[in-house]
Protein backbone atom coordinates (compact mmCIF):
# COMPACT_ATOMS: atom_id res chain seq x y z
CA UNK A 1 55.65 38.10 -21.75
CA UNK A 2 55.98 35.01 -19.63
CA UNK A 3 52.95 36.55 -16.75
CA UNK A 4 50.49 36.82 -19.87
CA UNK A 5 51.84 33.49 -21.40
CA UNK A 6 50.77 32.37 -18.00
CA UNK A 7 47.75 33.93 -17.46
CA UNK A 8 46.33 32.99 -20.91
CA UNK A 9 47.63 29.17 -20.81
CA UNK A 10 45.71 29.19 -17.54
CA UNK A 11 42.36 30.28 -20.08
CA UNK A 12 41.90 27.43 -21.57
CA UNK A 13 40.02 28.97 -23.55
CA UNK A 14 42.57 30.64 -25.56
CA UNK A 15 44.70 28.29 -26.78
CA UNK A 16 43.77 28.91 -30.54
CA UNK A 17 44.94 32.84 -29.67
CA UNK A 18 48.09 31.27 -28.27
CA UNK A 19 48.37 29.02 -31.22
CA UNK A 20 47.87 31.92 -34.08
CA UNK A 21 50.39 34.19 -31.42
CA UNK A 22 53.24 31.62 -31.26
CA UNK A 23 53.04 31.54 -35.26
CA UNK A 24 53.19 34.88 -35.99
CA UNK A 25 55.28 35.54 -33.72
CA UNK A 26 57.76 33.39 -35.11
CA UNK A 27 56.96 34.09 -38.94
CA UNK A 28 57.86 37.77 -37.66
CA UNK A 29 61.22 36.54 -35.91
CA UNK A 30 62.54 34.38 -38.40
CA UNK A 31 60.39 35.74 -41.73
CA UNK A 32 62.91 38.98 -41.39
């Protein structure tokens, strides 16, 4: 997960998908 954390921080471009990711992600880890 870190080489495509990486590779999308380094598309700037996608910082809203890493945004809506990162919260998701943790609704899903801690939303259980």
């Amino acid at each position: 997960m870190q080489a495509n954390a990486a590779t999308i921080i380094n598309s700037r471009g996608n910082q809203a998908y890493i945004l809506a990711t990162s919260t998701i992600y943790d609704y899903l880890e801690f939303g259980r």
